[in-house]
N, C-alpha and C. Protein backbone atom coordinates (compact mmCIF):
# COMPACT_ATOMS: atom_id res chain seq x y z
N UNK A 1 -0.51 33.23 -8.54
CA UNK A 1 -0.37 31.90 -9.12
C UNK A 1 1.09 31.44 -8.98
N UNK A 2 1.28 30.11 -8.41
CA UNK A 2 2.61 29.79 -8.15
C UNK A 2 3.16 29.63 -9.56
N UNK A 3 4.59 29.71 -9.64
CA UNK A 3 5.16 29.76 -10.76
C UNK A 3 6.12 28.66 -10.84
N UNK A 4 6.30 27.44 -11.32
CA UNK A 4 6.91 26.55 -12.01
C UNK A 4 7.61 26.41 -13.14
N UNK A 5 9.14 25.96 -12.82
CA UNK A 5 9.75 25.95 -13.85
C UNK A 5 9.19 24.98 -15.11
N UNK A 6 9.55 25.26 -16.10
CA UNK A 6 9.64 24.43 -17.29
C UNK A 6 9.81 23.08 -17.21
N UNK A 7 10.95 22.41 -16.67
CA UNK A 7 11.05 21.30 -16.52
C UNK A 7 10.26 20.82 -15.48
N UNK A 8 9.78 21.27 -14.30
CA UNK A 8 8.85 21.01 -13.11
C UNK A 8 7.30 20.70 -13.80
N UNK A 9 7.25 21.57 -14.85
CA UNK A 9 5.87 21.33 -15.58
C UNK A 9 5.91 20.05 -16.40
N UNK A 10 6.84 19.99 -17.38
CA UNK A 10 7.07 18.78 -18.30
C UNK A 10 7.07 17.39 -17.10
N UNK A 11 7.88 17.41 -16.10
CA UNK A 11 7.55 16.17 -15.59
C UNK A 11 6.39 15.70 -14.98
N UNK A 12 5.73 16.90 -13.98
CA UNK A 12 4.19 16.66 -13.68
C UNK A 12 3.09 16.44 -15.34
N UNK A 13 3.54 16.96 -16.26
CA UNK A 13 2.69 16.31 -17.64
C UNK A 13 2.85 15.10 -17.67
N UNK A 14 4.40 14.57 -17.25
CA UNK A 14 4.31 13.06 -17.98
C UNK A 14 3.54 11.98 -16.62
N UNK A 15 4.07 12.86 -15.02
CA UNK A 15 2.81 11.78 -14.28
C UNK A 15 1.76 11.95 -14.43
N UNK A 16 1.09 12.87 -15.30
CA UNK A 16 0.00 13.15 -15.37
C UNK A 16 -0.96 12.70 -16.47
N UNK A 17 0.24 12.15 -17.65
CA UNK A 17 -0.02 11.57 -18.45
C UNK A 17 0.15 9.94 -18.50
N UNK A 18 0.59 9.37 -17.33
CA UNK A 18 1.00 7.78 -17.33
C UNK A 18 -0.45 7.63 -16.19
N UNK A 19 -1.21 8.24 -15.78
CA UNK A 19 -2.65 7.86 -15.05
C UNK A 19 -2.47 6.80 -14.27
N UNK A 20 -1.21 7.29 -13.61
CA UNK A 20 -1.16 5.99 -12.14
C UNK A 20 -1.26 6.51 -10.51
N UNK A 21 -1.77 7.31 -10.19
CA UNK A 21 -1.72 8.00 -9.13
C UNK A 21 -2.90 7.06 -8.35
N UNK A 22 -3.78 7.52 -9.33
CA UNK A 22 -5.44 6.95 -8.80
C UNK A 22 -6.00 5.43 -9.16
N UNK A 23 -4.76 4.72 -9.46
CA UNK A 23 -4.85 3.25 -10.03
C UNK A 23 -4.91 2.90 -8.64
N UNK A 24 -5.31 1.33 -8.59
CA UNK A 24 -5.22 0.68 -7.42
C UNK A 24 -4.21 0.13 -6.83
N UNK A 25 -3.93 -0.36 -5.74
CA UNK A 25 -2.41 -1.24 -5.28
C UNK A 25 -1.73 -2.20 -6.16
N UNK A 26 -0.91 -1.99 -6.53
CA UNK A 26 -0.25 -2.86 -7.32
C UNK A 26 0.53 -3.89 -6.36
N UNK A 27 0.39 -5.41 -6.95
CA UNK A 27 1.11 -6.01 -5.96
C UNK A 27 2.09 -6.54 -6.09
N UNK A 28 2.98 -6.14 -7.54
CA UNK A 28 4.15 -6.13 -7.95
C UNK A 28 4.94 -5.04 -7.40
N UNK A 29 4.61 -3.79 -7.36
CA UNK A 29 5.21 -2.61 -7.01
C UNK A 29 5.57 -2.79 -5.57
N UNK A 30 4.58 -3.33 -4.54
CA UNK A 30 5.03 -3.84 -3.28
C UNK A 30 6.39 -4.39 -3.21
N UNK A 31 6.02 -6.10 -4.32
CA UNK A 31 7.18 -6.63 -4.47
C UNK A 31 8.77 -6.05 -4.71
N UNK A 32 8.50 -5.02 -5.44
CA UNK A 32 9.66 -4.40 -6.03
C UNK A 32 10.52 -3.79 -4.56
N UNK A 33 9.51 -3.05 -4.50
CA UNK A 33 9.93 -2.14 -2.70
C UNK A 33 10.62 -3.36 -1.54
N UNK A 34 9.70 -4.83 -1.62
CA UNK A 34 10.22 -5.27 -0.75
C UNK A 34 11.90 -5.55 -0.75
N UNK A 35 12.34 -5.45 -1.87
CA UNK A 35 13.54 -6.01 -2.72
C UNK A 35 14.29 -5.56 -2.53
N UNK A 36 13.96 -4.02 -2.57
CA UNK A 36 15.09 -2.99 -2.42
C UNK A 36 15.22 -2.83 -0.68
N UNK A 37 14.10 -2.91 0.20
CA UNK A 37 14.41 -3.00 1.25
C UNK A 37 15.66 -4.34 1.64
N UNK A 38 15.05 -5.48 1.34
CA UNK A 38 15.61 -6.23 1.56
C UNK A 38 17.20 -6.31 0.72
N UNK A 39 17.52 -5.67 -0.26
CA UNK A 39 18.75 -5.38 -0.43
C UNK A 39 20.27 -4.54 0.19
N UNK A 40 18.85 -3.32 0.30
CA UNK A 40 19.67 -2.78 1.18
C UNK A 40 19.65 -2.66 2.81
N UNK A 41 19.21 -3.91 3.67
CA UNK A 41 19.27 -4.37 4.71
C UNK A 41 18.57 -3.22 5.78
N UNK A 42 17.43 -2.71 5.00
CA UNK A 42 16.39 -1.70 5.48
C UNK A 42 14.86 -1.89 6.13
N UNK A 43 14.36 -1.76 7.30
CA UNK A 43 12.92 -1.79 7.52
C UNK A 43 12.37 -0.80 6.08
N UNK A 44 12.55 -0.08 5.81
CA UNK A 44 10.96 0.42 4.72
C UNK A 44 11.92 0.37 3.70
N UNK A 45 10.79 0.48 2.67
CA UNK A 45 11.07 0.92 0.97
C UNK A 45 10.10 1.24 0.82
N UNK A 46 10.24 2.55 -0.09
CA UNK A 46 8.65 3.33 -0.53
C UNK A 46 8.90 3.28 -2.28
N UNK A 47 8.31 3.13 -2.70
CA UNK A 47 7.81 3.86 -4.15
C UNK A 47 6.78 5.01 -4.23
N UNK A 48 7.34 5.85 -4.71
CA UNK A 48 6.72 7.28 -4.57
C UNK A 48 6.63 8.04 -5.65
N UNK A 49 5.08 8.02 -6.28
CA UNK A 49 4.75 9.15 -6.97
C UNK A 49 5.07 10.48 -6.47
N UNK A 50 5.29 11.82 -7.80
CA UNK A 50 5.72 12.87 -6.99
C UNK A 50 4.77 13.78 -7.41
N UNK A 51 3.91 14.44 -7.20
CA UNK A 51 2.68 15.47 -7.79
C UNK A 51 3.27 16.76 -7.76
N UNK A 52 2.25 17.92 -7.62
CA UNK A 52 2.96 19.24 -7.57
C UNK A 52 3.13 19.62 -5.58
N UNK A 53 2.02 19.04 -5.07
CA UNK A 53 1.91 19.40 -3.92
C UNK A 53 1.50 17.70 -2.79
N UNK A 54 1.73 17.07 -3.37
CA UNK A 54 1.46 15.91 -2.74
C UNK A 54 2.38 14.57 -3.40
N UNK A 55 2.81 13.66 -2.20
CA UNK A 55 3.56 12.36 -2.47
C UNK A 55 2.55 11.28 -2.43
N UNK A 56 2.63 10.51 -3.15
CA UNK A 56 1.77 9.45 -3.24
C UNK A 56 2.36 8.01 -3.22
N UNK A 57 2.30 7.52 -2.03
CA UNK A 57 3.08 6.11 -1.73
C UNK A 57 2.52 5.17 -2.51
N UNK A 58 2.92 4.34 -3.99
CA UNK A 58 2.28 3.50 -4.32
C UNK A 58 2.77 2.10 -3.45
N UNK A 59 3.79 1.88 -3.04
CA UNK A 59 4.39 0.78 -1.99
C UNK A 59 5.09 1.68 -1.07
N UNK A 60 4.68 0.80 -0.08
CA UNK A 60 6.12 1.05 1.17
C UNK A 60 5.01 -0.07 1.96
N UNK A 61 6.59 -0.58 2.17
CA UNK A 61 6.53 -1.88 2.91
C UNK A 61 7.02 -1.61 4.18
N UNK A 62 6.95 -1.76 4.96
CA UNK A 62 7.04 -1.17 6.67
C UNK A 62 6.42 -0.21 6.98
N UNK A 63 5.84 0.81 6.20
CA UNK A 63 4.54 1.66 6.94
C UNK A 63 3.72 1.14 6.44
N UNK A 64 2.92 1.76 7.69
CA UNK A 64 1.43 1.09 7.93
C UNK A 64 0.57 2.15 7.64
N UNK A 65 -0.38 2.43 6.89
CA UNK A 65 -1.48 3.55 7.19
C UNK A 65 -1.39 4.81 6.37
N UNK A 66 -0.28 4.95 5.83
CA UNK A 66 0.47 6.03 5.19
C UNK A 66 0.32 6.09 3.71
N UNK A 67 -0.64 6.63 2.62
CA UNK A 67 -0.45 6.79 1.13
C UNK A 67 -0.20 7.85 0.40
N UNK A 68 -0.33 8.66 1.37
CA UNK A 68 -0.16 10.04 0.51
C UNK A 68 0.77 11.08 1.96
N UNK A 69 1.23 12.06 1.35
CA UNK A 69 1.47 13.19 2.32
C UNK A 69 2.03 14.07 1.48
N UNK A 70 1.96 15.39 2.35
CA UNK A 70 2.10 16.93 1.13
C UNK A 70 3.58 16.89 0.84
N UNK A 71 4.03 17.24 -0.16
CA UNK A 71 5.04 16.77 -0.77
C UNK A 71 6.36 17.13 0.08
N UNK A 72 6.03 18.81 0.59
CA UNK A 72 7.11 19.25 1.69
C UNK A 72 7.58 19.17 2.90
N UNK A 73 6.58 17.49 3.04
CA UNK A 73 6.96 16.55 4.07
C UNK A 73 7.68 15.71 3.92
N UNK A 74 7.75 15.29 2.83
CA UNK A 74 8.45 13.97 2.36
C UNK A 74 10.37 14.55 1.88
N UNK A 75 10.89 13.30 2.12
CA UNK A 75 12.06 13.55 1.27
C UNK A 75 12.25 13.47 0.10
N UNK A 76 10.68 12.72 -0.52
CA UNK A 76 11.14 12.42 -1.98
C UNK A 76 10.61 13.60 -2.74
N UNK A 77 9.83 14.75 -2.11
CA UNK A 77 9.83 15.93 -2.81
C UNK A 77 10.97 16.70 -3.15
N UNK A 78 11.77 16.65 -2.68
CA UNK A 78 12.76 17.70 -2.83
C UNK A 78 13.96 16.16 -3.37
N UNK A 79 14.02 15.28 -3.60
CA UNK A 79 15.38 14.67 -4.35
C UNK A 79 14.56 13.70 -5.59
N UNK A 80 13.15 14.36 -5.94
CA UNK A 80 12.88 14.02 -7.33
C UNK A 80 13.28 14.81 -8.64
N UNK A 81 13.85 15.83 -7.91
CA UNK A 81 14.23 17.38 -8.63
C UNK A 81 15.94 17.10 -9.30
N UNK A 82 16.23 16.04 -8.20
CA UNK A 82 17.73 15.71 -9.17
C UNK A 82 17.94 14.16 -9.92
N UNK A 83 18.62 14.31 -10.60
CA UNK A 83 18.50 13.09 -11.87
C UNK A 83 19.72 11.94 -10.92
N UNK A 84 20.86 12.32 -10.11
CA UNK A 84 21.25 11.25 -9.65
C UNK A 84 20.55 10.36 -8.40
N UNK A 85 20.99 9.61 -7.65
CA UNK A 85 20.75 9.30 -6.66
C UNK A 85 20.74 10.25 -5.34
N UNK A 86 20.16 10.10 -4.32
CA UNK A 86 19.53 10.92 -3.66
C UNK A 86 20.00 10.64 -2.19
N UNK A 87 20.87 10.84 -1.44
CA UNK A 87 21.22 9.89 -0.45
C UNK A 87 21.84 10.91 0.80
N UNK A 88 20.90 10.64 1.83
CA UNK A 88 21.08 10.74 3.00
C UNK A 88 21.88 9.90 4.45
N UNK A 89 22.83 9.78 4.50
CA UNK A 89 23.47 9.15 5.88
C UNK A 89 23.06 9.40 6.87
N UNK A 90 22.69 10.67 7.06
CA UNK A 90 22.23 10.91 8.36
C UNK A 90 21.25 12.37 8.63
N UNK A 91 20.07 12.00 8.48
CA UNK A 91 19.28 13.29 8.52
C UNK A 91 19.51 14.04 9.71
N UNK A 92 19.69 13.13 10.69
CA UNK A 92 19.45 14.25 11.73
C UNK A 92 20.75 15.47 11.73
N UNK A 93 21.69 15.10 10.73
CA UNK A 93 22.81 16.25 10.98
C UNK A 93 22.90 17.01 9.52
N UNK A 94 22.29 16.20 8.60
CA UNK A 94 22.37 16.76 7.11
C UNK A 94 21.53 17.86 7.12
N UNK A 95 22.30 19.15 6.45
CA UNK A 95 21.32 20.26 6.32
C UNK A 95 20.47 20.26 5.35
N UNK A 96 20.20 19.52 4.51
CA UNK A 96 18.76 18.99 3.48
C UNK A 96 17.87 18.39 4.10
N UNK A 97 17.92 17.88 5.40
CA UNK A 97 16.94 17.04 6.03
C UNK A 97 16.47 17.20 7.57
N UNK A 98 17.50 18.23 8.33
CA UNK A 98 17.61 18.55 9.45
C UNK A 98 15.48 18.60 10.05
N UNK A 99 15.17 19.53 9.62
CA UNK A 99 13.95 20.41 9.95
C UNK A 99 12.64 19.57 9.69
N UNK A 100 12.47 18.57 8.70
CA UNK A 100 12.30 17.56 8.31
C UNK A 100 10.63 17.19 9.23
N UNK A 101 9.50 17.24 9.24
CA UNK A 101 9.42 16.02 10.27
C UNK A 101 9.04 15.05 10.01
N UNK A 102 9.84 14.25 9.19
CA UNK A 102 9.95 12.65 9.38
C UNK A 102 11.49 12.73 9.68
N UNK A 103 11.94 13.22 10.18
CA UNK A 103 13.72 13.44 10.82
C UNK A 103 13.05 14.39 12.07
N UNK A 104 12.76 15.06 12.44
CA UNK A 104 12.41 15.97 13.41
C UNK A 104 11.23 15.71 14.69
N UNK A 105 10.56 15.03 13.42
CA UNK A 105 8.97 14.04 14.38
C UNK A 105 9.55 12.69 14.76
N UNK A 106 8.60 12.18 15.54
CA UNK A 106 8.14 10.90 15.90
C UNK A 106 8.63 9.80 15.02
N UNK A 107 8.62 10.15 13.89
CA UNK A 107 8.71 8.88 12.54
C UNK A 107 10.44 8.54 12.64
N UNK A 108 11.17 9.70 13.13
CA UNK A 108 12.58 9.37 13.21
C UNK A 108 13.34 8.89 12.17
N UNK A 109 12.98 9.20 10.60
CA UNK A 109 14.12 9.01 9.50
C UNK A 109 15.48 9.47 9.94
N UNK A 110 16.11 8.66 9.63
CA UNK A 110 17.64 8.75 9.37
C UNK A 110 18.51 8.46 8.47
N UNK A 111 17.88 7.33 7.67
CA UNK A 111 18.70 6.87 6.63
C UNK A 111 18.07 7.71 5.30
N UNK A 112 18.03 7.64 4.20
CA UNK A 112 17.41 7.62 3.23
C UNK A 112 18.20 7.86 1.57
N UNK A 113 18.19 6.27 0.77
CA UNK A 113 18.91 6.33 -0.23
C UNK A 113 17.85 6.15 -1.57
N UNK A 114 17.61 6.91 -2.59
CA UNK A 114 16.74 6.96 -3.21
C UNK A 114 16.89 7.07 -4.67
N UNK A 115 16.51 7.01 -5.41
CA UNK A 115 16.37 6.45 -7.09
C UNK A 115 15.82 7.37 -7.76
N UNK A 116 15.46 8.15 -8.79
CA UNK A 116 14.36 8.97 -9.54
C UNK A 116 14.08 7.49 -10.15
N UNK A 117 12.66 7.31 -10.18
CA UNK A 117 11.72 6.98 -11.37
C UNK A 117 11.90 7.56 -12.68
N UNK A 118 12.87 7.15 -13.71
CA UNK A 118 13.08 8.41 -14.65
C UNK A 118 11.89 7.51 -16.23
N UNK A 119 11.12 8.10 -16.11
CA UNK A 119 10.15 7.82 -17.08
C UNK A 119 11.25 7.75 -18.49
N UNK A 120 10.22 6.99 -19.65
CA UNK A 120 10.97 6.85 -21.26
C UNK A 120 11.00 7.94 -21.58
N UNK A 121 10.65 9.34 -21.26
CA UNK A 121 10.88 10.78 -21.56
C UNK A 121 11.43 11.10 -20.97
N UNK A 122 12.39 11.07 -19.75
CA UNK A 122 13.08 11.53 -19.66
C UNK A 122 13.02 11.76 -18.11
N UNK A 123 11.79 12.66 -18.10
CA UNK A 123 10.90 13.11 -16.81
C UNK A 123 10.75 12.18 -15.45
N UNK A 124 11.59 12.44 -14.35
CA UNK A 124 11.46 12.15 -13.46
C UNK A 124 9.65 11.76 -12.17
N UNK A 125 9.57 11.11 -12.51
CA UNK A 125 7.76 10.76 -11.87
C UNK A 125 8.10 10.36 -10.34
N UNK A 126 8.71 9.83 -9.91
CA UNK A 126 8.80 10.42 -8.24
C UNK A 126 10.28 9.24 -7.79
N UNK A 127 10.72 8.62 -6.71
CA UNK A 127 11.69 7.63 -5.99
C UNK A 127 10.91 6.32 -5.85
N UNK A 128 11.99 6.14 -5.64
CA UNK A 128 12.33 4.59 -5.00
C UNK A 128 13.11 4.56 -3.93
N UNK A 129 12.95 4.60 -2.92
CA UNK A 129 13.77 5.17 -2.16
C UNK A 129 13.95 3.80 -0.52
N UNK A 130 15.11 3.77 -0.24
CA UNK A 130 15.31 2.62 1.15
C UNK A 130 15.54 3.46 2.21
N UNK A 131 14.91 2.99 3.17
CA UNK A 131 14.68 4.10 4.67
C UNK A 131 14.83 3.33 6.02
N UNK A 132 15.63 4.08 6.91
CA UNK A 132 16.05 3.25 8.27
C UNK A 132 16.00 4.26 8.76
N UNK A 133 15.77 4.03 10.22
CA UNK A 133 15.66 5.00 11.54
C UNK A 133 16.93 4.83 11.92
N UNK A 134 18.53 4.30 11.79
CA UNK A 134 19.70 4.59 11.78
C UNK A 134 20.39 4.85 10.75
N UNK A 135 21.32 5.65 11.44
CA UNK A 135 21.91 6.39 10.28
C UNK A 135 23.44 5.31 9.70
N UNK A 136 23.61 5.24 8.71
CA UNK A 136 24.26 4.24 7.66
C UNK A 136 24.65 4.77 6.16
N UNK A 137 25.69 4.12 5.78
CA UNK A 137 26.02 4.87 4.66
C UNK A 137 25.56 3.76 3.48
N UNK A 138 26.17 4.08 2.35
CA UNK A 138 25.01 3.57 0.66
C UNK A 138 26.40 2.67 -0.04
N UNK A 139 26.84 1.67 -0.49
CA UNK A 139 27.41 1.46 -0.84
C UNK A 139 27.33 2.13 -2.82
N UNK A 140 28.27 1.70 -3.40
CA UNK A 140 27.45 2.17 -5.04
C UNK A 140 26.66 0.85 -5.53
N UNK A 141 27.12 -0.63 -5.34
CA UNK A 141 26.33 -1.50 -5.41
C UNK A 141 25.26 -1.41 -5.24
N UNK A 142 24.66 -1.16 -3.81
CA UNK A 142 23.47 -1.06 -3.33
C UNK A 142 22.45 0.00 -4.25
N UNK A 143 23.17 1.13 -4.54
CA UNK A 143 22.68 2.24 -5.57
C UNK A 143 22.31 1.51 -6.91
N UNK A 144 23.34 0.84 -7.54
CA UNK A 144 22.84 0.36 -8.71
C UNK A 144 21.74 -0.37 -8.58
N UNK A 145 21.80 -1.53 -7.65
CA UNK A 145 20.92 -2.27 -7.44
C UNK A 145 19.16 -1.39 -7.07
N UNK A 146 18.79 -0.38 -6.51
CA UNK A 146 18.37 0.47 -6.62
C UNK A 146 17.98 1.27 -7.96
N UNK A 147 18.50 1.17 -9.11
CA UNK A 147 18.95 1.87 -10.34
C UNK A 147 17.78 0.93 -10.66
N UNK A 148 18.31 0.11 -10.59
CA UNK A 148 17.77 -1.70 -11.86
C UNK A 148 16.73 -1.62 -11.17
N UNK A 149 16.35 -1.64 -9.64
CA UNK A 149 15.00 -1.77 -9.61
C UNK A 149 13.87 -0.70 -10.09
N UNK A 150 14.39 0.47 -10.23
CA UNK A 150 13.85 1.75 -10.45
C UNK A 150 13.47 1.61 -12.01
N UNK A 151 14.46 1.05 -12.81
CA UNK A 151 13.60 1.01 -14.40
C UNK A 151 12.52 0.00 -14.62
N UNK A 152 12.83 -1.25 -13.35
CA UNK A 152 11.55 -1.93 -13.56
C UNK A 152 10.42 -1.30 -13.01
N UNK A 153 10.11 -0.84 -12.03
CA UNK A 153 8.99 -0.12 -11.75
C UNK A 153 8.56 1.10 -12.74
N UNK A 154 9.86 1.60 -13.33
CA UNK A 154 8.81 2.61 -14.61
C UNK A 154 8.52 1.67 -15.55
N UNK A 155 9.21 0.50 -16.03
CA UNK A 155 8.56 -0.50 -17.10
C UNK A 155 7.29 -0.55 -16.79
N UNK A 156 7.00 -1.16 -15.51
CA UNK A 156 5.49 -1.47 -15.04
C UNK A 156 4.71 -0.74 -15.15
N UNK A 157 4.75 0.35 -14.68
CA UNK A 157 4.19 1.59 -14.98
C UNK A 157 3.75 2.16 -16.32
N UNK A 158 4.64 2.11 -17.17
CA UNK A 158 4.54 2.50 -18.52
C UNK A 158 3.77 1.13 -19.38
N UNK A 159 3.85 0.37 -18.85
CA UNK A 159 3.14 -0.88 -19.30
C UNK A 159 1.84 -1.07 -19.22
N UNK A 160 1.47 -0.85 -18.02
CA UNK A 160 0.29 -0.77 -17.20
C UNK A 160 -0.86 0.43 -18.17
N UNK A 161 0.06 1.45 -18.58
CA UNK A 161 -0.56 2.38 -19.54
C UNK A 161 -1.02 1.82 -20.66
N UNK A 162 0.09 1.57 -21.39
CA UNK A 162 -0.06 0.50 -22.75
C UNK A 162 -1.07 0.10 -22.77
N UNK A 163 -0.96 -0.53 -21.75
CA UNK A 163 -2.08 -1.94 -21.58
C UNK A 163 -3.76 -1.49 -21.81
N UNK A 164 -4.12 -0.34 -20.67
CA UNK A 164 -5.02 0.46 -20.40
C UNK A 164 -5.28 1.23 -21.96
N UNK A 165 -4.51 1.82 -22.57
CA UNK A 165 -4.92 2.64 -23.53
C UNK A 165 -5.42 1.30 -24.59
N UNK A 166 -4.65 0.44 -24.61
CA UNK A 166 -4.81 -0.91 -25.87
C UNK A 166 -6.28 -1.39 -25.28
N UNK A 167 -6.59 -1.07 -24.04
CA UNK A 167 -8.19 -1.61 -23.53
C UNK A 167 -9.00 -0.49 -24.35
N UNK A 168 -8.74 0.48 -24.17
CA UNK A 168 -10.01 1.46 -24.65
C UNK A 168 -10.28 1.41 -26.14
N UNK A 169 -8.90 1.11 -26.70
CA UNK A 169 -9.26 1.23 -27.99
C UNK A 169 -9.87 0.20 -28.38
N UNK A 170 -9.30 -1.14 -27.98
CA UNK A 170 -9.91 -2.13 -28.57
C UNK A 170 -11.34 -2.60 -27.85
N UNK A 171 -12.14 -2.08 -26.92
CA UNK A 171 -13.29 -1.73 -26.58
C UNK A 171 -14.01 -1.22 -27.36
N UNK A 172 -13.71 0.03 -27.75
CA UNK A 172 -14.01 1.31 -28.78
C UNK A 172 -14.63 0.68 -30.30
N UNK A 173 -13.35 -0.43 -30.69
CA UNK A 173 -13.61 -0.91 -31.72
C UNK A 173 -15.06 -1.51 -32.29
């Protein structure tokens, strides 16, 4: 049985407890992604749930076809694990991203500057992350701006719950 830290468990409880994985497309969350792309002068932006073994794209705007992939494909598996920003200049030479294949394959990442989703507990639930096939550096602006969009998408998120639990009950009633 694989063994997970403490905190690795507490944060998969809290995506596990906000029941947005298996919700439908949100078409605000798009919006949000497009924003940050377009801020930081990027073809993609993803929003990314983070599971134990799988990424779950709720937006990304420039891929096509793409909603899920196993987590130790993605970059946002491995920089949901830290609480700052997450930022790559250049995969193809960075040793966090070298081996990669979305740096190694066809898909050709190079850029990648990214956000934790940090839920009202605390618990990190997956990125926000801006992505280019050239390699470029992050200003801190651009990061904050990134920041601000990242608490609105857990607002939404955590809202979206609210909302859902305030349905059942007052159904129930």
């Amino acid at each position: 049985m694989d063994q997970i830290s403490e905190r690795e468990r507490a944060r998969l409880n809290s995506l596990l407890r906000l029941d947005v994985i298996n919700q439908p497309p949100n078409a605000m969350l798009n919006e949000l992604a497009e924003v940050a792309a377009l801020a930081l002068d990027c073809p993609i932006a993803i929003i990314s749930l983070v599971g134990k073994d799988r990424i779950w794209l709720k937006a990304s705007p420039g891929i096509d076809g793409i909603d899920q992939l196993a987590r130790d494909e993605g970059l946002c598996g491995s920089a949901v694990a830290q609480d700052d920003p997450w930022v790559v200049e250049n995969a193809e030479i960075d040793v966090r991203t070298i081996a990669n294949p979305l740096v190694a394959g066809d898909f050709g990442l190079r850029f990648y500057a990214g956000v934790p989703l940090r839920g009202s507990d605390g618990n990190n639930l997956g990125m926000l992350a801006a992505i280019d096939a050239h390699p470029r550096g992050v200003s801190e602006r651009e990061l904050t701006i990134l920041k601000k969009l990242a608490e609105v998408v857990v607002h939404l998120l955590e809202t979206r719950l609210e909302e859902r639990l305030l349905d059942a009950v007052t159904s129930d009633a």
